[in-house]
Protein backbone atom coordinates (compact mmCIF):
# COMPACT_ATOMS: atom_id res chain seq x y z
CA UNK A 1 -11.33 14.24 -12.88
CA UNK A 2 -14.31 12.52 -13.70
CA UNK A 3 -14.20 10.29 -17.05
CA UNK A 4 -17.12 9.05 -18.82
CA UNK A 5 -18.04 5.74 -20.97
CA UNK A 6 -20.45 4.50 -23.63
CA UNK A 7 -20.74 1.28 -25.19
CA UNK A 8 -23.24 0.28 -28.27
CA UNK A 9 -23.89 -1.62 -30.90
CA UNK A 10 -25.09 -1.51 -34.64
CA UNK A 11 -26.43 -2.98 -37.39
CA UNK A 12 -26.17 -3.01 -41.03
CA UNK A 13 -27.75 -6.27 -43.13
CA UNK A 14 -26.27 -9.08 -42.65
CA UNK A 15 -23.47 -8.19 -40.65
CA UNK A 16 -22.62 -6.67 -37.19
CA UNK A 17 -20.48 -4.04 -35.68
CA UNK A 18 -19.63 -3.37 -32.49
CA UNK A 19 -18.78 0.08 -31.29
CA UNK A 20 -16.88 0.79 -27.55
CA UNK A 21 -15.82 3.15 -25.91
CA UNK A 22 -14.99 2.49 -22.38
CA UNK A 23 -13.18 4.76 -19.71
CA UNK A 24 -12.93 4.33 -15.85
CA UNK A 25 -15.36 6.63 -13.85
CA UNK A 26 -13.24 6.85 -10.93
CA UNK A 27 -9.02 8.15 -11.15
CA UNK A 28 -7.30 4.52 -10.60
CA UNK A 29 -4.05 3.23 -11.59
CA UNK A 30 -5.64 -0.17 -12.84
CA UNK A 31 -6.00 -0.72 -16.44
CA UNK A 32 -9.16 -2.27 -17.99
CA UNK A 33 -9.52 -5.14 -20.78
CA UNK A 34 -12.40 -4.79 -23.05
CA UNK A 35 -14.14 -7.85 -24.65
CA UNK A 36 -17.51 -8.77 -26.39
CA UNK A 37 -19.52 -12.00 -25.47
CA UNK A 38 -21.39 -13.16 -28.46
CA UNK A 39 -24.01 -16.05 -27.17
CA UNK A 40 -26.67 -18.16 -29.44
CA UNK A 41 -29.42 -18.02 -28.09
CA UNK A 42 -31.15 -21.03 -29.79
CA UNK A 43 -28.21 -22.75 -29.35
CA UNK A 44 -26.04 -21.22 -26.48
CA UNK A 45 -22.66 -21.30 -28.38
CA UNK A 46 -20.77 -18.35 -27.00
CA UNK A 47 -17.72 -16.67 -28.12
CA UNK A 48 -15.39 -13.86 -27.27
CA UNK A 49 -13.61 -11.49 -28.50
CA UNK A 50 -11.16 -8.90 -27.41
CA UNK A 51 -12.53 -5.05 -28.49
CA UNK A 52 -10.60 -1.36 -27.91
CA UNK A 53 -11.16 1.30 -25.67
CA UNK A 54 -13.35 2.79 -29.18
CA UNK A 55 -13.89 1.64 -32.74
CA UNK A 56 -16.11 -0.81 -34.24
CA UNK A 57 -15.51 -4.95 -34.75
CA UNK A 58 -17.50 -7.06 -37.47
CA UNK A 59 -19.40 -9.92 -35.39
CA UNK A 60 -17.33 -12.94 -35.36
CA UNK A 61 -20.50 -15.77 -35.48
CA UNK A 62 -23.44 -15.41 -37.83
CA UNK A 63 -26.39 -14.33 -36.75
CA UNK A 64 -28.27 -17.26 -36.69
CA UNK A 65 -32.35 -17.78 -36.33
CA UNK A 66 -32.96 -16.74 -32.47
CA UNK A 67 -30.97 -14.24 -32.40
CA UNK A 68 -27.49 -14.00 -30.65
CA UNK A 69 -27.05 -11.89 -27.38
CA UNK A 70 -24.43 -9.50 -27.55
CA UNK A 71 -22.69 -8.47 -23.43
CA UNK A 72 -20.10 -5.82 -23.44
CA UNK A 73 -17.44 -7.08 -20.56
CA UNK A 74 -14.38 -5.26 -19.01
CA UNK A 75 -11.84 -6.85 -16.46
CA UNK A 76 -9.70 -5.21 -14.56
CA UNK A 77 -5.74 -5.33 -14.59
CA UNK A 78 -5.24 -5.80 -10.70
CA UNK A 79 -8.32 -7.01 -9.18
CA UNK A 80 -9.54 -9.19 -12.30
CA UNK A 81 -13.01 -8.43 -11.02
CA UNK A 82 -15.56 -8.70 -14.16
CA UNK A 83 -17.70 -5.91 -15.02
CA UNK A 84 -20.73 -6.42 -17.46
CA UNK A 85 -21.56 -2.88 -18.87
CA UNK A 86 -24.19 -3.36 -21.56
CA UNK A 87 -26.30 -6.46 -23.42
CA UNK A 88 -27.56 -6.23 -26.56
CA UNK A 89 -30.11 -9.18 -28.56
CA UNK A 90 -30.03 -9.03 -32.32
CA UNK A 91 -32.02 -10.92 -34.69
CA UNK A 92 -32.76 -10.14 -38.26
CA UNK A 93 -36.17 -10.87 -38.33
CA UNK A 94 -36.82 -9.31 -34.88
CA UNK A 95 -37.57 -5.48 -34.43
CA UNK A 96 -34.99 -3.39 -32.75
CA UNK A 97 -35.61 -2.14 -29.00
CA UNK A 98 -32.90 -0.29 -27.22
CA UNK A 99 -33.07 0.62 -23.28
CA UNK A 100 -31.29 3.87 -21.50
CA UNK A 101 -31.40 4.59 -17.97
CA UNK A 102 -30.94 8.33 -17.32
CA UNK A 103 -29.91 9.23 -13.52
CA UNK A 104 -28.58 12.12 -11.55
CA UNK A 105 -25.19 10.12 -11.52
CA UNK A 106 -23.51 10.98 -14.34
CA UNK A 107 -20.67 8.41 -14.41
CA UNK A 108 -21.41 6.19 -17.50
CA UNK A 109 -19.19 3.02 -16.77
CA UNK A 110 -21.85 1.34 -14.53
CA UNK A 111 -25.55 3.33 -14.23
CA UNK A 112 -26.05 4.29 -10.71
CA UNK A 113 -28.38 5.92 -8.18
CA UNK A 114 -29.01 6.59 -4.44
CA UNK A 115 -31.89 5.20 -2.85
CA UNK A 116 -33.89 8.20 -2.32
CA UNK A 117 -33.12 9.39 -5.65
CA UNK A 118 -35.63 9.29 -9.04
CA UNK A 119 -34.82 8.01 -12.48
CA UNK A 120 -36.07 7.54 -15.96
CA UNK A 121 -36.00 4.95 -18.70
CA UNK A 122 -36.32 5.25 -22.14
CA UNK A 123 -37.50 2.43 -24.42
CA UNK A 124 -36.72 3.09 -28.27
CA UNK A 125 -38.48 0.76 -30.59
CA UNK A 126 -37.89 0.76 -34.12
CA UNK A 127 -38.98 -2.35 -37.04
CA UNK A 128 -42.60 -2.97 -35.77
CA UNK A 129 -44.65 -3.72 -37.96
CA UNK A 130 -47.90 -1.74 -37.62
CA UNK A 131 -48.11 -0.22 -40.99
CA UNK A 132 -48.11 -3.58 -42.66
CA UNK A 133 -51.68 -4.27 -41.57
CA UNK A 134 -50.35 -7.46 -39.88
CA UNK A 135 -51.81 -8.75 -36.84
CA UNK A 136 -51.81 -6.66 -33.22
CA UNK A 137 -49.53 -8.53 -31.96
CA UNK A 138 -46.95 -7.20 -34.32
CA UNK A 139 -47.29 -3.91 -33.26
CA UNK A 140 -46.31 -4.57 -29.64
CA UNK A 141 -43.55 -5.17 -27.24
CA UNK A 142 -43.54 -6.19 -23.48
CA UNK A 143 -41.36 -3.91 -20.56
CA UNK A 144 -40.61 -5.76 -18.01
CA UNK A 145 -38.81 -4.31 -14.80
CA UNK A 146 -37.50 -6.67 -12.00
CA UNK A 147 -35.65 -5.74 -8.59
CA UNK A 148 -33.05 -7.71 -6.80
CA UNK A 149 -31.19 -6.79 -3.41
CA UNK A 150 -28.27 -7.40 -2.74
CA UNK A 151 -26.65 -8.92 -0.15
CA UNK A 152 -23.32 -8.67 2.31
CA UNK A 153 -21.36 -10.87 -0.32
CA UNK A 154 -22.28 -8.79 -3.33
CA UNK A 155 -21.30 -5.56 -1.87
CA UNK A 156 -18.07 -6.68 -0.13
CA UNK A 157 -16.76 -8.39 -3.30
CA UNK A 158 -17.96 -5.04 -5.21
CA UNK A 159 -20.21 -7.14 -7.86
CA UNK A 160 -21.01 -4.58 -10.71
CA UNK A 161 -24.38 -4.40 -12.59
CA UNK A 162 -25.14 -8.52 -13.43
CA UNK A 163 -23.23 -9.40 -11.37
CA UNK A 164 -21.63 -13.29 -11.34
CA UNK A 165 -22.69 -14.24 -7.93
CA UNK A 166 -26.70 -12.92 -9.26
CA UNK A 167 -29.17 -15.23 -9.46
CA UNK A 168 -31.47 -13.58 -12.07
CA UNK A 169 -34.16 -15.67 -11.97
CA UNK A 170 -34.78 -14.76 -8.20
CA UNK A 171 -35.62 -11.21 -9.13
CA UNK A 172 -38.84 -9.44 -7.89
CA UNK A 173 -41.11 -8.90 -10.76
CA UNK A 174 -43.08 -5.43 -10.09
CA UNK A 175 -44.68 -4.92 -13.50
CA UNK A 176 -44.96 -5.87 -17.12
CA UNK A 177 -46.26 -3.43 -19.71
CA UNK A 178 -46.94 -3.21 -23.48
CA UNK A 179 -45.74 -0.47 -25.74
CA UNK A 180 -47.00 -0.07 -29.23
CA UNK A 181 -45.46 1.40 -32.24
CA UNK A 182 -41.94 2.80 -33.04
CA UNK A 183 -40.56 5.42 -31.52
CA UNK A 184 -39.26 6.08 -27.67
CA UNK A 185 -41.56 5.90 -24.43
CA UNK A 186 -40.47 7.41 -21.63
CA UNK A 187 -40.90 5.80 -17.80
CA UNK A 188 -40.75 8.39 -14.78
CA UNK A 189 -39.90 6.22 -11.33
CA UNK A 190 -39.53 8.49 -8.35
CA UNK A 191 -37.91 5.94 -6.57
CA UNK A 192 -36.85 2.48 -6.68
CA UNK A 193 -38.95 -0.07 -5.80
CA UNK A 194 -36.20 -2.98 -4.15
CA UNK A 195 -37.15 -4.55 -0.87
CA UNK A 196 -36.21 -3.64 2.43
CA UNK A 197 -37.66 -2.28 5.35
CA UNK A 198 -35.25 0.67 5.90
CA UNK A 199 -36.19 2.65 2.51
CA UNK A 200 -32.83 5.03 2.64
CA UNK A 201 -30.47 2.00 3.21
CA UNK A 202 -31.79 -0.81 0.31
CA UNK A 203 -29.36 -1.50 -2.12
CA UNK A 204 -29.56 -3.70 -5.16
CA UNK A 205 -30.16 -3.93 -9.13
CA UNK A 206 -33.53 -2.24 -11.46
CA UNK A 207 -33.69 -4.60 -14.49
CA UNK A 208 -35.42 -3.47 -17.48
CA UNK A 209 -36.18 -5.87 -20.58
CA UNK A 210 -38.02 -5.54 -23.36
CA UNK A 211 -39.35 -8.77 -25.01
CA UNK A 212 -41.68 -9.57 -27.80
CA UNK A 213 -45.37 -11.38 -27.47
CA UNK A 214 -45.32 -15.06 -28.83
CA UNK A 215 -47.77 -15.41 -31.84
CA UNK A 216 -48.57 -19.16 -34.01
CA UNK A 217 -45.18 -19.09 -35.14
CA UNK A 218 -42.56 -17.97 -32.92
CA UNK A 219 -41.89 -17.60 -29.14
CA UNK A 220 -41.41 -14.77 -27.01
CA UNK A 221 -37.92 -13.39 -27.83
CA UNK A 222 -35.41 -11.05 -25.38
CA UNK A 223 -34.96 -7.45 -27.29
CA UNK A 224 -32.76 -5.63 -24.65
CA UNK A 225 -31.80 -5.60 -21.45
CA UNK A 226 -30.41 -3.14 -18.88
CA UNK A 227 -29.47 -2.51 -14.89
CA UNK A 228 -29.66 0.17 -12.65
CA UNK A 229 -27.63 -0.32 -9.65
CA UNK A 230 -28.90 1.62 -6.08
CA UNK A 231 -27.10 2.40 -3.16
CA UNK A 232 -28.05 3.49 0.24
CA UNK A 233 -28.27 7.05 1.81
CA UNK A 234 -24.91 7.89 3.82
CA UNK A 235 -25.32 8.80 7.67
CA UNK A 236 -23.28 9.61 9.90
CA UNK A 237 -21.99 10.64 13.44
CA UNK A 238 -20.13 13.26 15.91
CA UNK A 239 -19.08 11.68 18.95
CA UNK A 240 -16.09 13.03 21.90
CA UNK A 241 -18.22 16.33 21.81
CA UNK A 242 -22.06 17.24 22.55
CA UNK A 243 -24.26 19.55 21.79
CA UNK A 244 -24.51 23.16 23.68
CA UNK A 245 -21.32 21.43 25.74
CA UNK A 246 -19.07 24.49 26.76
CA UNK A 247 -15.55 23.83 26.15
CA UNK A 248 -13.06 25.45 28.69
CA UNK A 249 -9.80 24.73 27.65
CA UNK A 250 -8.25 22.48 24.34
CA UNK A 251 -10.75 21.23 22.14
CA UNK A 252 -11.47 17.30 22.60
CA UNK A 253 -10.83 14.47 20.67
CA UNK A 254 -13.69 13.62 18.39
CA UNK A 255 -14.83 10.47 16.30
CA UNK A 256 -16.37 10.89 12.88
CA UNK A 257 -18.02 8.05 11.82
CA UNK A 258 -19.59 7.81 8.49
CA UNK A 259 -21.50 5.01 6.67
CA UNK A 260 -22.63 3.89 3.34
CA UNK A 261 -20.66 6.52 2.14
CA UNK A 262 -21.54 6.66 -2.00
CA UNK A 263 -18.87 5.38 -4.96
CA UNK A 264 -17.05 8.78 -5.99
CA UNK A 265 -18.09 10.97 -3.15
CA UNK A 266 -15.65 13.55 -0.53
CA UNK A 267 -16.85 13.72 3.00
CA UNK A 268 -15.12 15.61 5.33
CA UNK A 269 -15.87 18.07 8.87
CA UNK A 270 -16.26 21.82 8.31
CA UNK A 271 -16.31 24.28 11.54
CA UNK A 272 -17.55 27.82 11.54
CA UNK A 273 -18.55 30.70 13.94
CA UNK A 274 -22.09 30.62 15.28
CA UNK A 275 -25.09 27.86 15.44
CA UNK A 276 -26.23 25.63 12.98
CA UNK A 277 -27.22 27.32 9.37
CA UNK A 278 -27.64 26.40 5.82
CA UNK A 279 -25.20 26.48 2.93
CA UNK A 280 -22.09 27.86 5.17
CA UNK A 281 -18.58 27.42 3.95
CA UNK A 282 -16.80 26.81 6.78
CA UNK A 283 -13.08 26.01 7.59
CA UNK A 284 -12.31 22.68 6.73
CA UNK A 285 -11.27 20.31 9.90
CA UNK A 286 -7.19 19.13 9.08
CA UNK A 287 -7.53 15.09 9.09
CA UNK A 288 -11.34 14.85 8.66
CA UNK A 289 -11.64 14.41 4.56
CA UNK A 290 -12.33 11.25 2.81
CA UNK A 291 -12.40 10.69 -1.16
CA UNK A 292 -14.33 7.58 -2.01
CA UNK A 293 -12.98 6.02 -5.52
CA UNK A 294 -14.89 2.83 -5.35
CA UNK A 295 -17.64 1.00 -6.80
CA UNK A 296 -19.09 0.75 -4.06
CA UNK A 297 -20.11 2.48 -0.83
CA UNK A 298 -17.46 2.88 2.44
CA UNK A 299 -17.69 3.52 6.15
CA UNK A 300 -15.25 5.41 7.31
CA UNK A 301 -14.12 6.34 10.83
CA UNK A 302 -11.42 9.33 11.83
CA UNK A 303 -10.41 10.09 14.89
CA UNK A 304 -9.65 14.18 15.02
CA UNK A 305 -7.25 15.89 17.62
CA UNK A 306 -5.29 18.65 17.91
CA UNK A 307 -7.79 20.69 16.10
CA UNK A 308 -7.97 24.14 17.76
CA UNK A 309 -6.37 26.07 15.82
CA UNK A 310 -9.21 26.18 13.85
CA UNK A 311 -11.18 27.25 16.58
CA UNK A 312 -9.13 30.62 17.36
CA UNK A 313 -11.94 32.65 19.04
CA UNK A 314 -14.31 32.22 22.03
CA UNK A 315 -18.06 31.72 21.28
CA UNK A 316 -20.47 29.96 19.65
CA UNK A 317 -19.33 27.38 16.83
CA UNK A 318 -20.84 24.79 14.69
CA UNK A 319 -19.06 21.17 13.58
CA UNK A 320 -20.50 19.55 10.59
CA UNK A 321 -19.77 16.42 8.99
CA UNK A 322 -20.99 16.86 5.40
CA UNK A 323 -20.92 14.60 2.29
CA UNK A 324 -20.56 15.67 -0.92
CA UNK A 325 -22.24 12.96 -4.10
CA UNK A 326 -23.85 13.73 -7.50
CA UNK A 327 -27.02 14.52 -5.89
CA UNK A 328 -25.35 17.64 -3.70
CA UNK A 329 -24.51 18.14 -0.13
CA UNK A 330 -25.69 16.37 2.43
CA UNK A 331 -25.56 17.18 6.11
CA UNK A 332 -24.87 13.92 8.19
CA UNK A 333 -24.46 15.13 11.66
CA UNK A 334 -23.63 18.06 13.73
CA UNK A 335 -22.49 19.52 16.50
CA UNK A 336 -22.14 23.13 18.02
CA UNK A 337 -20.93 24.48 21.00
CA UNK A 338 -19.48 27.42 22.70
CA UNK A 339 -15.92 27.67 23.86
CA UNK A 340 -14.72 29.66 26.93
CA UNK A 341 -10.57 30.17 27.04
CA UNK A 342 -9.30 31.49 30.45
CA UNK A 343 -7.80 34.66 29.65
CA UNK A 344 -4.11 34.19 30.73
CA UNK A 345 -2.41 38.06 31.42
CA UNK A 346 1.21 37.92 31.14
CA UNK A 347 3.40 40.73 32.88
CA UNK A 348 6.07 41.99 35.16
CA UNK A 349 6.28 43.97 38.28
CA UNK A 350 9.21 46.65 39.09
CA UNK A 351 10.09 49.25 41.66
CA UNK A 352 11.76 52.63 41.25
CA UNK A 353 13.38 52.08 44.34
């Protein structure tokens, strides 16, 4: 079963609550510890605090000119890997921007996507101050989006949107954009835009910020901040049996080998009578399915045998290795062939003599 999260924050005055509510996307025996990092950022006095699963927490610093930055954390039990899930920058006499990122993916405890797969984000923007006659420069906000790959490390160790081991200041910038009066704008991206010259296997972090223009009197200040995290497209591969082979007696051993396999995905080999066709529900191959409950992506390799009892008739048949993610089914590799038993005739010969 698939559980969802959402974390937030909100204001009233003076004062600042914190509202949680975070659940593990993926079924795992660990347990999670919640906590809120509250950092100055004139001053960059930090502070922590320890928050439930849901409910709201009054802000345990003042909010002090500049603004604090608020980063929803959860560790986890067994691993004690750190997870940041959401960052929020307050300041009383700043206007209020808040950033979503809406994907195909719906788990909610880290915002994910594939790398051949399109996404949206919406910018809400409420406190400027147009309709006060004040200068332009009140009325607008900057959206800035950087990209980062990742590397070996980051996916072995399983580093989760920000991760520790990020260096944000080496991300990509690929544009910077105003937006003008309250209200949400909505940004259509078809596709991610992180390096790499292999388009279906990058992998790395969308950041999204929104930050004010500097006037006479105060800098530019950081109004929200959010990640996208992309993986690669899964492929995969059929090996111990080819294509049109004829098969004369017991079925051979075959390899499935699949990689890049996506966080909360099932992958397994399905086998049915004729050649290669479209949205068939075949007989599932014993031994060949895989459940992925990580945060990120697996290879995989099974070895199948003993497998022909699935394959009860002669004729033509079709072996598919097929993965199964948010985005639908995808076909990694195939196979089909055509099996030709010997007909073995038992009997017995008498006499009436």
């Amino acid at each position: 079963m698939r559980r969802r999260s959402y974390c937030g924050f909100r204001e009233s005055g003076w004062a600042l609550a914190l509202a949680t509510a975070l659940v593990a996307c993926e079924a795992t025996a660990q347990t999670r510890t919640n906590f809120i990092r509250q950092v100055h950022q004139a001053t960059g006095v930090q502070w922590d605090v320890s928050v439930d699963d849901a409910g709201t927490r009054q802000a345990v610093l003042p909010i002090l000119p500049g603004g604090s930055r608020f980063e929803l954390w959860t560790v986890e039990s067994h691993s004690m890997r750190n997870f940041l899930l959401d960052v929020k920058f307050v300041d009383v006499n700043l206007p209020k921007s808040n950033i979503r990122i809406v994907t195909e993916d719906p788990c909610t405890t880290v915002v994910r996507t594939r790398a051949d797969r399109p996404f949206r984000v919406e910018v809400k923007t409420s406190g400027l101050l147009s309709s006060l006659g004040l200068p332009l420069l009140s009325d607008l906000v900057v959206v800035y989006r950087h990209v980062q790959a990742y590397g070996a490390g980051e996916r072995i160790l399983g580093l989760n949107l920000g991760g520790l081991n990020l260096n944000p200041d080496q991300g990509i910038l690929i544009s910077a954009g105003t937006i003008s009066g309250n209200g949400t704008k909505v940004l259509h991206y078809p596709i991610n835009a992180i390096p790499g010259p292999n388009r279906a296997k990058v992998m790395g972090e969308e950041r999204f910020s929104v930050v004010t223009l500097p006037d006479l009197s105060n800098p530019a200040a950081p109004l929200a901040m959010r990640f996208l995290q992309v993986w690669p497209v899964a492929d995969g591969l059929i090996e111990g049996i080819e294509d049109g082979q004829m098969v004369r007696g017991s079925l051979p051993e075959v390899i499935l080998t699949a990689n890049d396999l996506y966080p909360d995905s099932q992958t397994y080999a399905q086998i049915y009578s004729g050649g290669l066709r479209n949205g068939v529900e075949g007989t599932v191959v014993p031994g060949s399915a895989v459940v992925i409950n990580h945060q990120v992506p697996q290879n995989r390799q099974l070895r199948l045998s003993d497998w022909d009892e699935v394959v009860p008739d002669n004729g033509r048949w079709t072996l598919e290795l097929l993965t199964v993610t948010p985005f639908g089914t995808d076909r990694l590799d195939h196979v089909t062939f055509d099996v030709q038993r010997a007909l073995k005739v038992r009997g017995a010969l008498s006499s009436l003599d």
